[in-house]
Protein backbone atom coordinates (compact mmCIF):
# COMPACT_ATOMS: atom_id res chain seq x y z
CA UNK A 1 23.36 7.38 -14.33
CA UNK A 2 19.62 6.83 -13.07
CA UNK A 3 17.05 10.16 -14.29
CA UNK A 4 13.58 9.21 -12.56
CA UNK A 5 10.49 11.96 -13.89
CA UNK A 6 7.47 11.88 -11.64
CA UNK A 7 4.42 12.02 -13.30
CA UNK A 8 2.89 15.21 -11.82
CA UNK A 9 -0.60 14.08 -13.87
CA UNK A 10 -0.91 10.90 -11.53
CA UNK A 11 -1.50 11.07 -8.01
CA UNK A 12 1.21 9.67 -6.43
CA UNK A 13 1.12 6.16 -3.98
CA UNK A 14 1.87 6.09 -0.62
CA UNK A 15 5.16 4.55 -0.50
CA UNK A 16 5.05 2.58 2.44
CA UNK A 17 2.24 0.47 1.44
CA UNK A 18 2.62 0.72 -2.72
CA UNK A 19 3.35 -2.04 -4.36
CA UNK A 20 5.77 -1.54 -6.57
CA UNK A 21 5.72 -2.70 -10.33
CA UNK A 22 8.26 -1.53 -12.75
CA UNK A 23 7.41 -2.66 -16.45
CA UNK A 24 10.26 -2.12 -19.06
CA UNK A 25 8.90 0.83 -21.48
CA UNK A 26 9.67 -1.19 -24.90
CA UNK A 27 7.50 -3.93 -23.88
CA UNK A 28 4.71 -1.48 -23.13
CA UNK A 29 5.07 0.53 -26.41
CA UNK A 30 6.66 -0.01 -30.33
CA UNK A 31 8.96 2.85 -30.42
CA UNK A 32 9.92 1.76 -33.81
CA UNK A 33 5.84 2.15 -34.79
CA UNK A 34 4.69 5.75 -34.07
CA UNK A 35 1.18 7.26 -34.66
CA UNK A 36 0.11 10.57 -34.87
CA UNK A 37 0.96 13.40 -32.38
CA UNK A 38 4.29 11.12 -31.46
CA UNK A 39 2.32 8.81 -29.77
CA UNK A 40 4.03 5.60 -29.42
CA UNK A 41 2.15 2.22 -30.71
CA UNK A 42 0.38 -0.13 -27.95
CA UNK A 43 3.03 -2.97 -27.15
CA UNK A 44 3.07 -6.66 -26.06
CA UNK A 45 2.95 -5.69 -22.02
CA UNK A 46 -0.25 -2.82 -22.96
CA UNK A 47 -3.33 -5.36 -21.44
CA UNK A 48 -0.85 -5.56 -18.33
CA UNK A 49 -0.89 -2.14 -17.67
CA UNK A 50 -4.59 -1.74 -18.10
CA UNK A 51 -5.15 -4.70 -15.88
CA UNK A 52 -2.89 -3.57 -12.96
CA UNK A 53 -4.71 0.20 -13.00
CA UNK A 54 -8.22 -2.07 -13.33
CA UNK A 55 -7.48 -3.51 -10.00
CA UNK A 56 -6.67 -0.19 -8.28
CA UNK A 57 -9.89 1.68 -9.66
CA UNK A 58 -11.51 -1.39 -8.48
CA UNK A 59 -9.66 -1.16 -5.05
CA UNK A 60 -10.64 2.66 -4.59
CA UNK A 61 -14.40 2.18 -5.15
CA UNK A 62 -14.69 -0.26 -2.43
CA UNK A 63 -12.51 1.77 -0.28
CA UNK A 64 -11.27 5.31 -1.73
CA UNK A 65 -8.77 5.80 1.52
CA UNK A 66 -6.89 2.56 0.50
CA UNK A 67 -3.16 2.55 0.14
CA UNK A 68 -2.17 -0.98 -0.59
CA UNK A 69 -2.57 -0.25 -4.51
CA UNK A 70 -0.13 -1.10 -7.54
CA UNK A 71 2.87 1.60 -8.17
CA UNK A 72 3.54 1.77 -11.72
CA UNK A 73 6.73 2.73 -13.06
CA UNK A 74 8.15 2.53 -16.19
CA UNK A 75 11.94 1.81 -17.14
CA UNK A 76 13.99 2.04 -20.10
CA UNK A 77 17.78 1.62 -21.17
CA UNK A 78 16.71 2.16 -24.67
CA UNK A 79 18.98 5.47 -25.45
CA UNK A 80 16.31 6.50 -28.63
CA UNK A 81 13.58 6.34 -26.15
CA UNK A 82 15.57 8.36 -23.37
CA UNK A 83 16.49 10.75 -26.03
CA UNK A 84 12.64 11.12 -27.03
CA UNK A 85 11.44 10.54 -23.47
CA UNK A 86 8.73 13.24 -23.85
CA UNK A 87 7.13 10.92 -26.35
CA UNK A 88 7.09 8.49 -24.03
CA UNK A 89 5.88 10.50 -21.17
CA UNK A 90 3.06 11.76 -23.88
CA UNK A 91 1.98 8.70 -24.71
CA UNK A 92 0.87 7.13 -21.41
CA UNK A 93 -1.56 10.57 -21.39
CA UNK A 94 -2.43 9.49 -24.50
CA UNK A 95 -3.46 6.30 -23.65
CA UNK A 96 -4.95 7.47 -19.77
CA UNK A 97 -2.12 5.05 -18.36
CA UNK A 98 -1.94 5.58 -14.76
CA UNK A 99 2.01 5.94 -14.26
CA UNK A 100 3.26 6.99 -11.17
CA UNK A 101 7.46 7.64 -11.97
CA UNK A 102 9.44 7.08 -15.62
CA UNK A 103 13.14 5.59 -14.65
CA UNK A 104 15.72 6.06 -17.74
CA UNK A 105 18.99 4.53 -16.71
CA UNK A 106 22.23 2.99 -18.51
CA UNK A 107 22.53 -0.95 -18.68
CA UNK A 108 25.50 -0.43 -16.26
CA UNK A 109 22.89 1.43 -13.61
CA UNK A 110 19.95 -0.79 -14.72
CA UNK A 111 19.68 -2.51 -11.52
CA UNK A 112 20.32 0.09 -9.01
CA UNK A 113 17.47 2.01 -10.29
CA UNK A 114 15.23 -0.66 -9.72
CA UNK A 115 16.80 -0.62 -6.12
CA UNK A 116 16.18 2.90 -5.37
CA UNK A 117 12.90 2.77 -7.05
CA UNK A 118 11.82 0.15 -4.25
CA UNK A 119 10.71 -2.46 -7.12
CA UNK A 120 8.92 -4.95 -5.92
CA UNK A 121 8.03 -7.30 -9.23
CA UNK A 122 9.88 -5.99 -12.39
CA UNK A 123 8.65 -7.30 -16.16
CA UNK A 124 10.79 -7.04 -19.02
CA UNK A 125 10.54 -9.26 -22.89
CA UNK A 126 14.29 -9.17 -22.76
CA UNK A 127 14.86 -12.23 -20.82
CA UNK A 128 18.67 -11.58 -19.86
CA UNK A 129 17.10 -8.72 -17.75
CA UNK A 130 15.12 -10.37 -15.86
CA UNK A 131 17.65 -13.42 -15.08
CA UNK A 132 20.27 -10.83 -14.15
CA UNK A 133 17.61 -8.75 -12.06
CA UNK A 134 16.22 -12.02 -10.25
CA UNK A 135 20.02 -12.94 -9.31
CA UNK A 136 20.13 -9.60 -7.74
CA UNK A 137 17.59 -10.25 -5.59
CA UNK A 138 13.99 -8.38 -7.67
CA UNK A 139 11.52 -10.42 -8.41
CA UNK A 140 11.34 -10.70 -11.93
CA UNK A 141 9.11 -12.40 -14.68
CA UNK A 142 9.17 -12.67 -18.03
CA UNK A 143 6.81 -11.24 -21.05
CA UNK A 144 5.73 -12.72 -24.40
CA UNK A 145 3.69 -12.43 -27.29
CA UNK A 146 1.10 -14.19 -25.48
CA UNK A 147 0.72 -11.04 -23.05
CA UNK A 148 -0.56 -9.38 -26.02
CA UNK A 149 -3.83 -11.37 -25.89
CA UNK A 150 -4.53 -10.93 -22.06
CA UNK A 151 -7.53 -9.39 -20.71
CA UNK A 152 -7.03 -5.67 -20.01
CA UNK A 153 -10.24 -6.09 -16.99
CA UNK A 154 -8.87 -8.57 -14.91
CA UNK A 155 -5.36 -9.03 -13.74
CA UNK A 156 -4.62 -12.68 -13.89
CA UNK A 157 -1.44 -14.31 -12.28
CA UNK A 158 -0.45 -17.45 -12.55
CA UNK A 159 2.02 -19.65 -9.36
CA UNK A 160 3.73 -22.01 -11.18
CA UNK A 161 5.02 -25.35 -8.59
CA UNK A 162 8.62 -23.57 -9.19
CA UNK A 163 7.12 -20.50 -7.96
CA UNK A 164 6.06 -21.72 -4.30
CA UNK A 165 8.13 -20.19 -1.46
CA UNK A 166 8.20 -21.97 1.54
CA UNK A 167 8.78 -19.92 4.57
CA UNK A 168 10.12 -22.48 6.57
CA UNK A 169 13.11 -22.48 4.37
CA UNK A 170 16.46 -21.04 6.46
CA UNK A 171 18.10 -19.12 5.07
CA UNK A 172 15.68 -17.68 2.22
CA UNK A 173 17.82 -16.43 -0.95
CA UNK A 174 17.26 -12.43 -1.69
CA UNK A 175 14.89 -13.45 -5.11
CA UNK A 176 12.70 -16.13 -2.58
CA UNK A 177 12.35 -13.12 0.11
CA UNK A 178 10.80 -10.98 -2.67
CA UNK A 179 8.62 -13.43 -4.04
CA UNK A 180 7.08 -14.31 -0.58
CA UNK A 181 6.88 -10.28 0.40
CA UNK A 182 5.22 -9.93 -3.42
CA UNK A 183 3.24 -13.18 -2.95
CA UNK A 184 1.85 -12.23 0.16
CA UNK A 185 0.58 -8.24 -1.02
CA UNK A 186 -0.80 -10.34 -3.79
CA UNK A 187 -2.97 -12.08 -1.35
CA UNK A 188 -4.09 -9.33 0.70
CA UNK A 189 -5.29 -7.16 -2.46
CA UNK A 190 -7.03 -10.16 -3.21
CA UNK A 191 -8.96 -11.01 0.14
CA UNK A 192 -10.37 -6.97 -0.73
CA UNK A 193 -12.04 -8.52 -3.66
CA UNK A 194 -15.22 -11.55 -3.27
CA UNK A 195 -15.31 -14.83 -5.25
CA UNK A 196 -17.09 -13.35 -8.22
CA UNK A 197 -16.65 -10.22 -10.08
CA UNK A 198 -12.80 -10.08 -9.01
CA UNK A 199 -10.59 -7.80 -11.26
CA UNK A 200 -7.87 -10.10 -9.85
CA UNK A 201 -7.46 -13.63 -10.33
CA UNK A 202 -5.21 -15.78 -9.29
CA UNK A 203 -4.72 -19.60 -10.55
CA UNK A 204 -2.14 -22.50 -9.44
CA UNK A 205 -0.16 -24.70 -11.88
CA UNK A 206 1.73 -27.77 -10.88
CA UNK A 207 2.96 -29.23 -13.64
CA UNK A 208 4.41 -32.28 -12.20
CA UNK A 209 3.37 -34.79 -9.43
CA UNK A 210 -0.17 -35.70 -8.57
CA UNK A 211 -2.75 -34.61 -5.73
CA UNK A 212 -0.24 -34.64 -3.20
CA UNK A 213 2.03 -31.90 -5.23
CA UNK A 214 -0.87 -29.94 -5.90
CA UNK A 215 -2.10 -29.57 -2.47
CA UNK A 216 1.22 -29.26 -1.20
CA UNK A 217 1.72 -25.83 -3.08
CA UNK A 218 -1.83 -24.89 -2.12
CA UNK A 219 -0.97 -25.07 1.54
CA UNK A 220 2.31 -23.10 1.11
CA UNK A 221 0.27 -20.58 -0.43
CA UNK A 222 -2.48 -20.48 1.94
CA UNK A 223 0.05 -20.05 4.51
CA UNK A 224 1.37 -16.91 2.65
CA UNK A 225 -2.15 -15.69 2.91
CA UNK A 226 -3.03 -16.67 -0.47
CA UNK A 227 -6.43 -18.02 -1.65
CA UNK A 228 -5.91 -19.36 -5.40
CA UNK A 229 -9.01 -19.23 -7.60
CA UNK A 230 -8.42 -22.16 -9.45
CA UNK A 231 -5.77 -24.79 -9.08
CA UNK A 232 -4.64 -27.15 -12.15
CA UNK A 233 -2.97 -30.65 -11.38
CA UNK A 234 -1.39 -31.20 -15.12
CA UNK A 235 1.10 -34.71 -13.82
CA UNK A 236 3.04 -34.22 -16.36
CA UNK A 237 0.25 -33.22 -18.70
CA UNK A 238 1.33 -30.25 -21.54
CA UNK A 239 0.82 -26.89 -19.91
CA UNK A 240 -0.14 -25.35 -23.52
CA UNK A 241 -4.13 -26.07 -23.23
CA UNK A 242 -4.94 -24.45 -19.56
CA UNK A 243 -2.49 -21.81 -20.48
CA UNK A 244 -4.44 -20.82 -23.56
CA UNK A 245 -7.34 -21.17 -21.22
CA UNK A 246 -6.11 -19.51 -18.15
CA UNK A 247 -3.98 -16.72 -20.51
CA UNK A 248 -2.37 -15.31 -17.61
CA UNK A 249 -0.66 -12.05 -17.34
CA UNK A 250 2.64 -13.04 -16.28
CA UNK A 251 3.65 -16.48 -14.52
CA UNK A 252 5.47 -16.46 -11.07
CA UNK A 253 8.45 -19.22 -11.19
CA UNK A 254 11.94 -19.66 -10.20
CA UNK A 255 13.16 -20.82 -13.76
CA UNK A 256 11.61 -17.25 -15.68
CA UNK A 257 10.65 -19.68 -18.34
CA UNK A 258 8.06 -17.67 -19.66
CA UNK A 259 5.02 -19.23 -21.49
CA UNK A 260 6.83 -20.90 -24.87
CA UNK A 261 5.85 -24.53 -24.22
């Protein structure tokens, strides 16, 4: 059974241009940790939320009729959080969170709310859910402690080699589709934005191969309408230093291997 609660203190995106991010709730907030007034504690996935709703105020100053803005929802198959969802729904006022909808669902209906929800890039710490969402065909990436220490005034994604669609590929499997589709959104909110001052930034890892890797994956991205603002070259080179560096949101790859090495 899927309940989704609109968030009638949020003006709602248009749908047809929206892009679509559905965060799970538990990574956002500590249920187990409450403070005052039932107001859950900040989680690991917090700065991401702030970020995404930084690009969108950002977005609406240079143009307030835009419509190609992030769609926040939030999702949980927690059943003490469902059973306390006014908590939850109370402490994203709390915090002046900008979500649009709050999904609760079972773990049998967890994908098909994602479905009808029109999720376009789903986040989750629980990494079964987002290797079981990705084989449905949602683009998914994983979150980690090291989300916790992310900026919460610029968004910052990170293309990993794995992560680089080609669109000349025929046929293109459901999870490739929605990384392109994501990909290229990503690219467009991006060209709204100039070289400095951007509240989104997006950076290119290849962590494997030389020059000719690296500028391979820049093309593909280009051609997806996607101007990176930094590109790294590691050949094989440990990822940890330019990730501590870069500390990226969330990173964009085919294996959902997270940030751990």
């Amino acid at each position: 059974m899927v309940s989704t609660v609109q968030n009638t203190d949020v003006k709602q995106k248009e749908s047809d241009h929206a892009v679509v991010v559905a965060v799970a709730s538990r990574a956002v907030f500590e249920p187990e940790a409450q403070g005052g007034d039932n107001v859950y504690a900040e989680g690991v996935a917090f700065p991401l939320l702030q970020a995404l709703q930084k690009v969108n105020e950002r977005l609406l100053e240079e143009n307030s009729a835009e419509s190609l803005l992030f769609d926040i929802v939030l999702i949980t198959t927690d059943s003490q959080q469902q059973q306390q969802s006014s908590h939850l729904i109370s402490s994203t006022k709390h915090y002046g969170l900008e979500v649009s909808r709050f999904c609760f669902s079972t773990e049998e209906d967890f994908i098909e709310s994602l479905l009808q929800n029109n999720v376009q890039l789903f986040l989750s710490t629980d990494r079964n859910e987002v290797s079981q969402t990705s084989q449905k065909g949602v683009l998914s990436a994983l979150l980690d402690e090291y989300t916790t220490s992310c900026p919460s005034e610029q968004l910052r994604v990170l293309f990993c080699r794995d992560a680089v669609i080609r669109p000349d590929t025929n046929p293109t499997p459901a999870s490739r589709q929605a990384a392109q589709s994501f990909s290229a959104q990503l690219g467009k909110m991006r060209q709204r934005f100039g070289m400095s001052d951007s509240p989104l930034s997006i950076a290119l890892m290849t962590s494997c191969g030389g020059r000719d890797s690296c500028g391979g994956a820049l093309r593909t991205l280009r051609s997806l309408g996607i101007s990176v603002d930094e590109a790294y070259c590691l050949a094989g080179s440990p990822r940890g230093p330019i990730l501590s560096v870069l500390r990226p949101h969330f990173v964009l790859s085919d294996c959902f291997s997270g940030l751990e090495d």
